[in-house]
PDB file of N, CA and C in Angstrom:
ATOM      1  N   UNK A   1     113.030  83.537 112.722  1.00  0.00           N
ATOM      2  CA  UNK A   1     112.230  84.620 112.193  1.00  0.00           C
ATOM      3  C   UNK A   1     110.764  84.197 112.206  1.00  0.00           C
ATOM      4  N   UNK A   2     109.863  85.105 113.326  1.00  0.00           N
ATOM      5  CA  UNK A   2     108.545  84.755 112.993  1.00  0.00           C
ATOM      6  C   UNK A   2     108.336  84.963 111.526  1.00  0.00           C
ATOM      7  N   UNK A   3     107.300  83.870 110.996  1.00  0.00           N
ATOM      8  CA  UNK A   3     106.656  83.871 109.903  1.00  0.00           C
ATOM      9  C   UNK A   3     105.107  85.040 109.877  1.00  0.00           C
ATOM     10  N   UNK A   4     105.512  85.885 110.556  1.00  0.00           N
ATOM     11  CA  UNK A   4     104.253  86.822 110.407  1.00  0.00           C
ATOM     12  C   UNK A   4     104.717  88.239 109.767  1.00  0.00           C
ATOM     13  N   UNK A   5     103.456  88.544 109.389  1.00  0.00           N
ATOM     14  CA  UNK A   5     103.393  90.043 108.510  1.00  0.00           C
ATOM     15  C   UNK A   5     103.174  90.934 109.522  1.00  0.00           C
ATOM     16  N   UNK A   6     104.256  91.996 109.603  1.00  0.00           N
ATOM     17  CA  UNK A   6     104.351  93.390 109.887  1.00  0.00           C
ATOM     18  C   UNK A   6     103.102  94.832 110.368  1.00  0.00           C
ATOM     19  N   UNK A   7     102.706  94.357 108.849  1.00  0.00           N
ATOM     20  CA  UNK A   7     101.714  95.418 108.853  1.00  0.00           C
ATOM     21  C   UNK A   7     100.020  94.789 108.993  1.00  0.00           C
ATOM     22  N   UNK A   8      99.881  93.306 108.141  1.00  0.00           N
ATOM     23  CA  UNK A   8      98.582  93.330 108.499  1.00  0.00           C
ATOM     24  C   UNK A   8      98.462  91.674 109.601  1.00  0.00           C
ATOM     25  N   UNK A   9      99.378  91.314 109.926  1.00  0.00           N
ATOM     26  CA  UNK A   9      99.738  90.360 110.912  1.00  0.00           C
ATOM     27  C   UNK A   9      99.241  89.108 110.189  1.00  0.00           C
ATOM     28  N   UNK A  10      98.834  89.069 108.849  1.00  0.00           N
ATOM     29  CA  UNK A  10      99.134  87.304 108.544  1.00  0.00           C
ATOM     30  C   UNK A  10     100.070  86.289 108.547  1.00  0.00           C
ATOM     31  N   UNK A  11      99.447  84.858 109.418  1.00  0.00           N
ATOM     32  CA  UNK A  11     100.554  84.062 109.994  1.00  0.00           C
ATOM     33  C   UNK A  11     100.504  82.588 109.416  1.00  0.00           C
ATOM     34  N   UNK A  12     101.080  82.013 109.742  1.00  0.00           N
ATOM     35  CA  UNK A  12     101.001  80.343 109.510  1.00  0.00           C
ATOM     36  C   UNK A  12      99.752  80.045 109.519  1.00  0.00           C
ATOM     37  N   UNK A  13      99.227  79.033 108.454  1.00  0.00           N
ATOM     38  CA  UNK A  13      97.872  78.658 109.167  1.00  0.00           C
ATOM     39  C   UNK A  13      98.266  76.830 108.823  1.00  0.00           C
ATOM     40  N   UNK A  14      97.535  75.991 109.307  1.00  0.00           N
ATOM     41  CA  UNK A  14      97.312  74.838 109.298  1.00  0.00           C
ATOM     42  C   UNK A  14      96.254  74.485 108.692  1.00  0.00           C
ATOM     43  N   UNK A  15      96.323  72.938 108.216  1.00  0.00           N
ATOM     44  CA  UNK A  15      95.218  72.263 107.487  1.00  0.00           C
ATOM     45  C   UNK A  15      95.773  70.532 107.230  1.00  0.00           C
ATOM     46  N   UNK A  16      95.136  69.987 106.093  1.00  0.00           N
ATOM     47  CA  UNK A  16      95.467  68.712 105.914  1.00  0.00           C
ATOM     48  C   UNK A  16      95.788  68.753 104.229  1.00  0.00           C
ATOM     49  N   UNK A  17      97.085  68.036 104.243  1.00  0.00           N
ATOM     50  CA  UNK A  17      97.053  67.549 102.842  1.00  0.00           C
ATOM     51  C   UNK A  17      96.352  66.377 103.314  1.00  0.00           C
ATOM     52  N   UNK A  18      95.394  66.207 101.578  1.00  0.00           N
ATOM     53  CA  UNK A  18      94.077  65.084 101.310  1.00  0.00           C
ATOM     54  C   UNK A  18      94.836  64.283 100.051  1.00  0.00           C
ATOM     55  N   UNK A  19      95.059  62.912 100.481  1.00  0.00           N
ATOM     56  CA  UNK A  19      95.717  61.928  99.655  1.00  0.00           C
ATOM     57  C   UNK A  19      94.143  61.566  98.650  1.00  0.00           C
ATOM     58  N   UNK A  20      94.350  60.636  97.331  1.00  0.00           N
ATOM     59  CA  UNK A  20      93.358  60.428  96.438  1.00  0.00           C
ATOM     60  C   UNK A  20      92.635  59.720  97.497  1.00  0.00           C
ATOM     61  N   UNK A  21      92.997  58.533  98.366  1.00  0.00           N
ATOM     62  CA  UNK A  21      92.702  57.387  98.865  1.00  0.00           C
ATOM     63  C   UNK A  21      91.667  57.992 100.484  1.00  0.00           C
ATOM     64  N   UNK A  22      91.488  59.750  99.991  1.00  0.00           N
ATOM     65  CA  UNK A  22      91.704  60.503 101.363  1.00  0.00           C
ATOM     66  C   UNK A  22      91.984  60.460 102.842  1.00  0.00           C
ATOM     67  N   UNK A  23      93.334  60.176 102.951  1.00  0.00           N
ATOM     68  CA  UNK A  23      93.873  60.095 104.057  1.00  0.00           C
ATOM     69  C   UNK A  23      94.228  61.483 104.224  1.00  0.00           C
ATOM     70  N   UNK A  24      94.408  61.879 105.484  1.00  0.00           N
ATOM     71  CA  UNK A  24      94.740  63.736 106.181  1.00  0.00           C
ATOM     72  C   UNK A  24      95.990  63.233 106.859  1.00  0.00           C
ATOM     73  N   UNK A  25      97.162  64.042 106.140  1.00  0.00           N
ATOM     74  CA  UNK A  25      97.848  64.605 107.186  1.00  0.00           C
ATOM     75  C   UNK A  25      98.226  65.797 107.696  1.00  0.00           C
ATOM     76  N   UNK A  26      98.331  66.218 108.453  1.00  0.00           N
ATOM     77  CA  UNK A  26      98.332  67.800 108.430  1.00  0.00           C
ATOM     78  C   UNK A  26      99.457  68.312 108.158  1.00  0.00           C
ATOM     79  N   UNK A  27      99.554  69.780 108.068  1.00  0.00           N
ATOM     80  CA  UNK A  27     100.282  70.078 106.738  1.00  0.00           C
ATOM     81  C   UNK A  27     100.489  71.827 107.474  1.00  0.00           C
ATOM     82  N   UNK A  28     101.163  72.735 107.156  1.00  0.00           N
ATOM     83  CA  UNK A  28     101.400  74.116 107.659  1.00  0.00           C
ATOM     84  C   UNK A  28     101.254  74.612 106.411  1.00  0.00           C
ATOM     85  N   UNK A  29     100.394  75.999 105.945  1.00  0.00           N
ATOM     86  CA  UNK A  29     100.555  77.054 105.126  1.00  0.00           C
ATOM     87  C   UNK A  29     101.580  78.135 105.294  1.00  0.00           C
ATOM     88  N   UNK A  30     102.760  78.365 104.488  1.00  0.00           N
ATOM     89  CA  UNK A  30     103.598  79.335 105.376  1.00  0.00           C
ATOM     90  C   UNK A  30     102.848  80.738 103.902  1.00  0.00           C
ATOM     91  N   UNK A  31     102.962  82.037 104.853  1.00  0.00           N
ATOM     92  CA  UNK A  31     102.357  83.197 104.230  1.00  0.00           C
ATOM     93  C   UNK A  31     103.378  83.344 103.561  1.00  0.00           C
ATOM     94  N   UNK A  32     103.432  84.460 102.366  1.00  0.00           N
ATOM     95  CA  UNK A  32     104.481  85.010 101.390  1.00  0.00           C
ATOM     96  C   UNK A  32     105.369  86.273 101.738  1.00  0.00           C
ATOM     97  N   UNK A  33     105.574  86.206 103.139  1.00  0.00           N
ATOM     98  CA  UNK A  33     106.547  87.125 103.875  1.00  0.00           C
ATOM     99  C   UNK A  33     107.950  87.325 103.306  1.00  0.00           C
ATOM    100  N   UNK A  34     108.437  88.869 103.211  1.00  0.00           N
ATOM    101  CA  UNK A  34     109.678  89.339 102.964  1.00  0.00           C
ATOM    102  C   UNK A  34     109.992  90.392 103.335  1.00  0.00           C
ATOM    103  N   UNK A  35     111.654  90.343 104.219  1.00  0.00           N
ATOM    104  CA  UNK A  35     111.892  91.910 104.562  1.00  0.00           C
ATOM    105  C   UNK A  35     112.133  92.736 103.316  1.00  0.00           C
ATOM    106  N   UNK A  36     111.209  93.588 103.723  1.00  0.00           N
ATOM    107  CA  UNK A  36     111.321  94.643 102.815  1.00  0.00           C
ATOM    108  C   UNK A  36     111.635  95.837 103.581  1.00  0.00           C
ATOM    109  N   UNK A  37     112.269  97.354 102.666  1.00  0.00           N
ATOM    110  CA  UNK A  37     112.284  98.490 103.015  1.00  0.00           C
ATOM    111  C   UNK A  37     111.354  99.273 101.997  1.00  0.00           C
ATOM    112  N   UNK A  38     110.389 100.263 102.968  1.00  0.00           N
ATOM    113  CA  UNK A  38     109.524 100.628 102.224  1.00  0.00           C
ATOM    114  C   UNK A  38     110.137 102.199 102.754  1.00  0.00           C
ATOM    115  N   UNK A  39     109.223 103.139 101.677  1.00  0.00           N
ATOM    116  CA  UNK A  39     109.198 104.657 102.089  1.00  0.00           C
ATOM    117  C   UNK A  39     108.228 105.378 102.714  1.00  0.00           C
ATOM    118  N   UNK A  40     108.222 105.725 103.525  1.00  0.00           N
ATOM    119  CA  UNK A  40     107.134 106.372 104.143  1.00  0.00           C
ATOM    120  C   UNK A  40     107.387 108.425 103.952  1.00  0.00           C
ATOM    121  N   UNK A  41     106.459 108.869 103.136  1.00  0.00           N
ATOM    122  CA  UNK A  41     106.684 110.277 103.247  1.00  0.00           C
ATOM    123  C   UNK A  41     106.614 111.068 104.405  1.00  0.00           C
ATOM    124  N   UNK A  42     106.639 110.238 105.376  1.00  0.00           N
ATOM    125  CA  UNK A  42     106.758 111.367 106.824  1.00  0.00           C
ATOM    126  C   UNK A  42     108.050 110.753 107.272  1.00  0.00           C
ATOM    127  N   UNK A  43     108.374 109.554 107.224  1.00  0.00           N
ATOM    128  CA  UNK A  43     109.273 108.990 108.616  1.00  0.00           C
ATOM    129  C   UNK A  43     110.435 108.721 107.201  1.00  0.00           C
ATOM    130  N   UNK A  44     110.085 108.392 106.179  1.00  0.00           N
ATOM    131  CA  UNK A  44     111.549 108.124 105.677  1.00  0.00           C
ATOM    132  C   UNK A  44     111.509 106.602 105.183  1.00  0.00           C
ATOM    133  N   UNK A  45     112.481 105.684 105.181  1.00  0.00           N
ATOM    134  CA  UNK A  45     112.574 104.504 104.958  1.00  0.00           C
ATOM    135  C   UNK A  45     112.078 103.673 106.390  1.00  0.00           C
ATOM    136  N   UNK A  46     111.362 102.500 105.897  1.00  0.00           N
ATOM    137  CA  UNK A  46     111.247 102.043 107.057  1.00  0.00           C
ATOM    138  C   UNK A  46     111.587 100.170 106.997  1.00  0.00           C
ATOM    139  N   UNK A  47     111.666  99.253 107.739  1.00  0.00           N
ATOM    140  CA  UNK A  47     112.252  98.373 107.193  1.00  0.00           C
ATOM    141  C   UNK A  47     111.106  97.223 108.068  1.00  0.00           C
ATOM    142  N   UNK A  48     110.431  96.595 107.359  1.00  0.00           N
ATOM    143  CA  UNK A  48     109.383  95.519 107.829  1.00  0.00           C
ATOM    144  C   UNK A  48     109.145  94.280 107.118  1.00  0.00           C
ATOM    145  N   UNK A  49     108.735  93.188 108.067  1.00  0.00           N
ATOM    146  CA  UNK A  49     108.526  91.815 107.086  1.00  0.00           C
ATOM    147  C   UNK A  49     107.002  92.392 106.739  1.00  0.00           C
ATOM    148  N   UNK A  50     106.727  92.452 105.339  1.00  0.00           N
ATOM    149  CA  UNK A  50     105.677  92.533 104.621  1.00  0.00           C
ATOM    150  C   UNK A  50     105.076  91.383 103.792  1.00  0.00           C
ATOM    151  N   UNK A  51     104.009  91.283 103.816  1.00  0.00           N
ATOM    152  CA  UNK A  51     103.424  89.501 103.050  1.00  0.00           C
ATOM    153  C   UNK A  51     103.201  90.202 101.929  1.00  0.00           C
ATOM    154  N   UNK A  52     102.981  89.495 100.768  1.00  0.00           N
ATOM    155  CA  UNK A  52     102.829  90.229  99.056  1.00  0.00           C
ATOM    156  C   UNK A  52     101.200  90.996  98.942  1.00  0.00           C
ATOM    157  N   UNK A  53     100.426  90.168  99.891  1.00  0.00           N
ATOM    158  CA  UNK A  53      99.120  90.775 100.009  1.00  0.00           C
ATOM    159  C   UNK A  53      99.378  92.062 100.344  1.00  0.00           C
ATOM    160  N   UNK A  54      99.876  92.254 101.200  1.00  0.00           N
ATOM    161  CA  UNK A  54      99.816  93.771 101.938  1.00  0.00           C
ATOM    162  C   UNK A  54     100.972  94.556 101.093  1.00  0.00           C
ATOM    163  N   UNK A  55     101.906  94.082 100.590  1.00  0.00           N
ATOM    164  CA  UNK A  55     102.649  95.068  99.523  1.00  0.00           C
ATOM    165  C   UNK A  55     101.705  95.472  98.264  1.00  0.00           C
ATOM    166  N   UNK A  56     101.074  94.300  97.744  1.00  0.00           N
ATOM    167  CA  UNK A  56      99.957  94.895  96.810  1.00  0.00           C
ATOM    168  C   UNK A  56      98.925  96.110  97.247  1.00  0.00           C
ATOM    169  N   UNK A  57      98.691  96.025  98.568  1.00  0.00           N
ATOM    170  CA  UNK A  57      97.622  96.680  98.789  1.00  0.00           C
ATOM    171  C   UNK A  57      98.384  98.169  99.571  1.00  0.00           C
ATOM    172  N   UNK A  58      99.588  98.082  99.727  1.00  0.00           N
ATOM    173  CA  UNK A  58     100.197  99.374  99.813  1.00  0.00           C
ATOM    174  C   UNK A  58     100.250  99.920  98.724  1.00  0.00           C
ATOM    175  N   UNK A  59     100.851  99.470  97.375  1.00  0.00           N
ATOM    176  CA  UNK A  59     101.018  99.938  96.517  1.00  0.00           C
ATOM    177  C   UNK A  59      99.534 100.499  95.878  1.00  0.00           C
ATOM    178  N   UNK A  60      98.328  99.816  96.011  1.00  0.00           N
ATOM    179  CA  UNK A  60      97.138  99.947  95.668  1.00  0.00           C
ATOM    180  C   UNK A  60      96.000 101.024  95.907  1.00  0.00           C
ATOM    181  N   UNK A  61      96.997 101.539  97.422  1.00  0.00           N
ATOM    182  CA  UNK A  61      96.557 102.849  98.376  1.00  0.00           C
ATOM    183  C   UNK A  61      97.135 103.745  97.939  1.00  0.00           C
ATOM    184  N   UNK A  62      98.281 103.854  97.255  1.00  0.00           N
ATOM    185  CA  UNK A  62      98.939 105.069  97.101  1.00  0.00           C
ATOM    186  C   UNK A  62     100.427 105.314  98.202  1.00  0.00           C
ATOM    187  N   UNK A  63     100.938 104.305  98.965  1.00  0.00           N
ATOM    188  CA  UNK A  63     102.084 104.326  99.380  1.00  0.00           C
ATOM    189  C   UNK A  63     101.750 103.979 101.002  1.00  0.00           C
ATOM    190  N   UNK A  64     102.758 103.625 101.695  1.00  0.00           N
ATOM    191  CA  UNK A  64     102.271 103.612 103.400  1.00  0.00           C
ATOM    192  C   UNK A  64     102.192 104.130 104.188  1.00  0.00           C
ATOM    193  N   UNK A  65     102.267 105.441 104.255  1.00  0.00           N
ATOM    194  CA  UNK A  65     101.124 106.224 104.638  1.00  0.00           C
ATOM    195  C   UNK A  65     100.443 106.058 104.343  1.00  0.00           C
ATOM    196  N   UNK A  66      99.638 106.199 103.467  1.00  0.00           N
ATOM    197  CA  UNK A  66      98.143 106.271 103.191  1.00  0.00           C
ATOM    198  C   UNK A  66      97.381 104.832 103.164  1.00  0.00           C
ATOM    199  N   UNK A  67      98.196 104.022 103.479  1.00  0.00           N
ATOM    200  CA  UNK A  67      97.327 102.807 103.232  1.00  0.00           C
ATOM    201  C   UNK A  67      96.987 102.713 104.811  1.00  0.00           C
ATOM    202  N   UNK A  68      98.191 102.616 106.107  1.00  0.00           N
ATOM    203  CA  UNK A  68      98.325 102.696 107.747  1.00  0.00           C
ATOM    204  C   UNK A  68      97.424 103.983 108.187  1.00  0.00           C
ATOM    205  N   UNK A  69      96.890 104.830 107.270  1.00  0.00           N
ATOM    206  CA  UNK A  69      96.150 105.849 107.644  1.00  0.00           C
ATOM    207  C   UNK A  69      94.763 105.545 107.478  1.00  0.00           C
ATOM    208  N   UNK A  70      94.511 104.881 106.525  1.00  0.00           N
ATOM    209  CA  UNK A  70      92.994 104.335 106.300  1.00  0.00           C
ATOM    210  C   UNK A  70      92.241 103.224 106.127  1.00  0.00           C
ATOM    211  N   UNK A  71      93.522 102.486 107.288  1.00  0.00           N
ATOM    212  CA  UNK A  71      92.967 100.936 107.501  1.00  0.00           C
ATOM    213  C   UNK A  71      92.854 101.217 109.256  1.00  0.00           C
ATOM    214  N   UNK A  72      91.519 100.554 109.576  1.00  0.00           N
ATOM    215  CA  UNK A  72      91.135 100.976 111.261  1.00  0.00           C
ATOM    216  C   UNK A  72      91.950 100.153 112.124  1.00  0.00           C
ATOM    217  N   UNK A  73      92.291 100.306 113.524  1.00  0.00           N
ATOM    218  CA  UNK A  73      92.846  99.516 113.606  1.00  0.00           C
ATOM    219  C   UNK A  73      92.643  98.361 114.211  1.00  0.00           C
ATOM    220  N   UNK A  74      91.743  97.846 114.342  1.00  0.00           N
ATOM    221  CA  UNK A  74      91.843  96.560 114.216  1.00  0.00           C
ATOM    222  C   UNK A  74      92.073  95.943 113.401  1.00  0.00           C
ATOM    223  N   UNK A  75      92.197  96.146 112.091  1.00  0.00           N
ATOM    224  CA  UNK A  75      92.744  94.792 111.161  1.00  0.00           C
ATOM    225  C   UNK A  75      94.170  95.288 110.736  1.00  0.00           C
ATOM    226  N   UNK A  76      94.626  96.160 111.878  1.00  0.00           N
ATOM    227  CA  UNK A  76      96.309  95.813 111.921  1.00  0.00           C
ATOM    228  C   UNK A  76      96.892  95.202 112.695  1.00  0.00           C
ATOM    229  N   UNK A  77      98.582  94.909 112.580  1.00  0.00           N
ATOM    230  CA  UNK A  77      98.841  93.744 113.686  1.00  0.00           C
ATOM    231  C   UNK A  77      99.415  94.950 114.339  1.00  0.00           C
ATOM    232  N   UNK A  78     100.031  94.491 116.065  1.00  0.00           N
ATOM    233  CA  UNK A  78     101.000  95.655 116.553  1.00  0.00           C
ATOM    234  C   UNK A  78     101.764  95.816 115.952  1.00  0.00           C
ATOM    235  N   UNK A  79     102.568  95.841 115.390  1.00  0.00           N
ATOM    236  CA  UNK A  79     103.804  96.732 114.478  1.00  0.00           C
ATOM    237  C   UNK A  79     103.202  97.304 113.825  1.00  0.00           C
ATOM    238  N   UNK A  80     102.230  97.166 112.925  1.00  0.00           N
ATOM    239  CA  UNK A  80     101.867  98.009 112.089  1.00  0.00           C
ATOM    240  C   UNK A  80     100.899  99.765 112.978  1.00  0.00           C
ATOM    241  N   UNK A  81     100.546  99.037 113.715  1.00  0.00           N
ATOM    242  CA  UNK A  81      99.625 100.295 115.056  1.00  0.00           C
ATOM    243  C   UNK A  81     100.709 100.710 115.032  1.00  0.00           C
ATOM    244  N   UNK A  82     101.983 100.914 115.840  1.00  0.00           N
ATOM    245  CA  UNK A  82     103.052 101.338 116.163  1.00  0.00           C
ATOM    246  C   UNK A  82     103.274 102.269 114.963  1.00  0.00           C
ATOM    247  N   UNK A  83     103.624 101.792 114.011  1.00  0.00           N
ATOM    248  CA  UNK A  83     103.738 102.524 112.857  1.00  0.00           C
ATOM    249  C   UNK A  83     103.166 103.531 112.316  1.00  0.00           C
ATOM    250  N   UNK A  84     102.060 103.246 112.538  1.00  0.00           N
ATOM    251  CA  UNK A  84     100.441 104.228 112.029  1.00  0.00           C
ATOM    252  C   UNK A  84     100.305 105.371 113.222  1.00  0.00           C
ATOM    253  N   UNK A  85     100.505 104.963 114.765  1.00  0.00           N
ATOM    254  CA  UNK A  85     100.900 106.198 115.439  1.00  0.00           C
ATOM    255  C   UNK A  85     102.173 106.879 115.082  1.00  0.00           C
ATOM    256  N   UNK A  86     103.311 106.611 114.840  1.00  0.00           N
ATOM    257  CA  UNK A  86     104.667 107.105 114.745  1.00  0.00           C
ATOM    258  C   UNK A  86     104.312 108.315 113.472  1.00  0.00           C
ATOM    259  N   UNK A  87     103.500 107.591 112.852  1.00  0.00           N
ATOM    260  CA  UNK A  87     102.936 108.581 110.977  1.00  0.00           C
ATOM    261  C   UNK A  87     102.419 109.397 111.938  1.00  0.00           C
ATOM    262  N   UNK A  88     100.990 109.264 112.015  1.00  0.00           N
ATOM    263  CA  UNK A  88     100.676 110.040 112.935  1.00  0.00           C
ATOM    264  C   UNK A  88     101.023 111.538 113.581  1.00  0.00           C
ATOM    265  N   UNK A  89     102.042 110.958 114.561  1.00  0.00           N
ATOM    266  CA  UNK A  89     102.575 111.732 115.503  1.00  0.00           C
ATOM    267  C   UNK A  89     103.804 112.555 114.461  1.00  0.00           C
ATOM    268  N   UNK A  90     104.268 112.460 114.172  1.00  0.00           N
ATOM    269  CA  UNK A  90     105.030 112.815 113.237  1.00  0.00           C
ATOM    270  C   UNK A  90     104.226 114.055 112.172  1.00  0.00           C
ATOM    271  N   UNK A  91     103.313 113.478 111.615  1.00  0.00           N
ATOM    272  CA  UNK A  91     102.049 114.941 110.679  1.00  0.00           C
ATOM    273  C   UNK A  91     102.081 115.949 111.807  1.00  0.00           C
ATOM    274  N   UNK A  92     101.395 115.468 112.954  1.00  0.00           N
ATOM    275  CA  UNK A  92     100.892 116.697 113.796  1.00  0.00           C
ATOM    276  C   UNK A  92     101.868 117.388 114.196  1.00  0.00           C
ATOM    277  N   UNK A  93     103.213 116.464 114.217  1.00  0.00           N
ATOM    278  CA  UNK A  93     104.575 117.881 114.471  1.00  0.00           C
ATOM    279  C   UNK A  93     104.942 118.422 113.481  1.00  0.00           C
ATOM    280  N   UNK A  94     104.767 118.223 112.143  1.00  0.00           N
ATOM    281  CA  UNK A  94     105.083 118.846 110.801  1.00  0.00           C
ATOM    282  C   UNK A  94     103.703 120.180 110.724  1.00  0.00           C
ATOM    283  N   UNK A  95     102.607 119.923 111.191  1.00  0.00           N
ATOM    284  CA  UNK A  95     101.654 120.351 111.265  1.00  0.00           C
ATOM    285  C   UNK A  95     101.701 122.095 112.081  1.00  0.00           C
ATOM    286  N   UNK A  96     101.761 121.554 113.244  1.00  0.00           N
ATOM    287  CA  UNK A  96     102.764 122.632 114.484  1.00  0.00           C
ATOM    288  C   UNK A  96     103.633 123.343 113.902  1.00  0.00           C
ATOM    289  N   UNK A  97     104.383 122.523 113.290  1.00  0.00           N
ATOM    290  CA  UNK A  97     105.402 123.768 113.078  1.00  0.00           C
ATOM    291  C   UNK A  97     105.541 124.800 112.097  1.00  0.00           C
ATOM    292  N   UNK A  98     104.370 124.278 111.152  1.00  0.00           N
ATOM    293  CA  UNK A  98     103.658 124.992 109.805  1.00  0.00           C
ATOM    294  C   UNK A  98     102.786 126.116 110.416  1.00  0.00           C
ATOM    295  N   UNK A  99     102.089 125.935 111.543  1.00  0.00           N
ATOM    296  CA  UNK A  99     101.236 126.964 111.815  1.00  0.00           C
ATOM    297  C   UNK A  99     101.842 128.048 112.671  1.00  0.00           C
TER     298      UNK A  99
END
């Protein structure tokens, strides 16, 4: 299982644990990734590895839609683009068929 996030693509990062005596060895940060199933009011349930950052900040937007709707996209990863068109595409056929 990649260790990356879904929606806003945070991944492993690297660095050094620093001994007192400061010696470096390097060391991996793993992100706070979990599959989750979230709701989306257009598409329904949807099922993605989400990091706690980006669950906070779904919840913080008002749900996912609205958070994949008003984040640009570049600071999404591909799955999450994918997603944000699928919303998307999905309004404008709910849209259509209203008018």
């Amino acid at each position: 299982m990649a260790r990356r996030c879904d929606i806003t693509g945070r991944d492993v990062q690297t660095g050094n644990n620093v001994s007192h005596a400061h010696n470096k060895t390097r060391r991996r940060f793993l992100p706070n990734v979990h599959k989750m199933t979230l709701f989306s009011t257009t598409l329904g349930t949807v099922s993605l590895k989400v990091s706690a950052h980006a669950l906070r900040s779904i919840e913080h937007n008002g749900g996912l839609d609205a958070y994949l709707l008003g984040q640009a996209d570049a600071k999404l990863a591909p799955p999450g683009l994918r997603l944000k068109r699928r919303i998307k595409r999905a309004q404008e056929k709910a849209a259509a068929k209203a008018a």
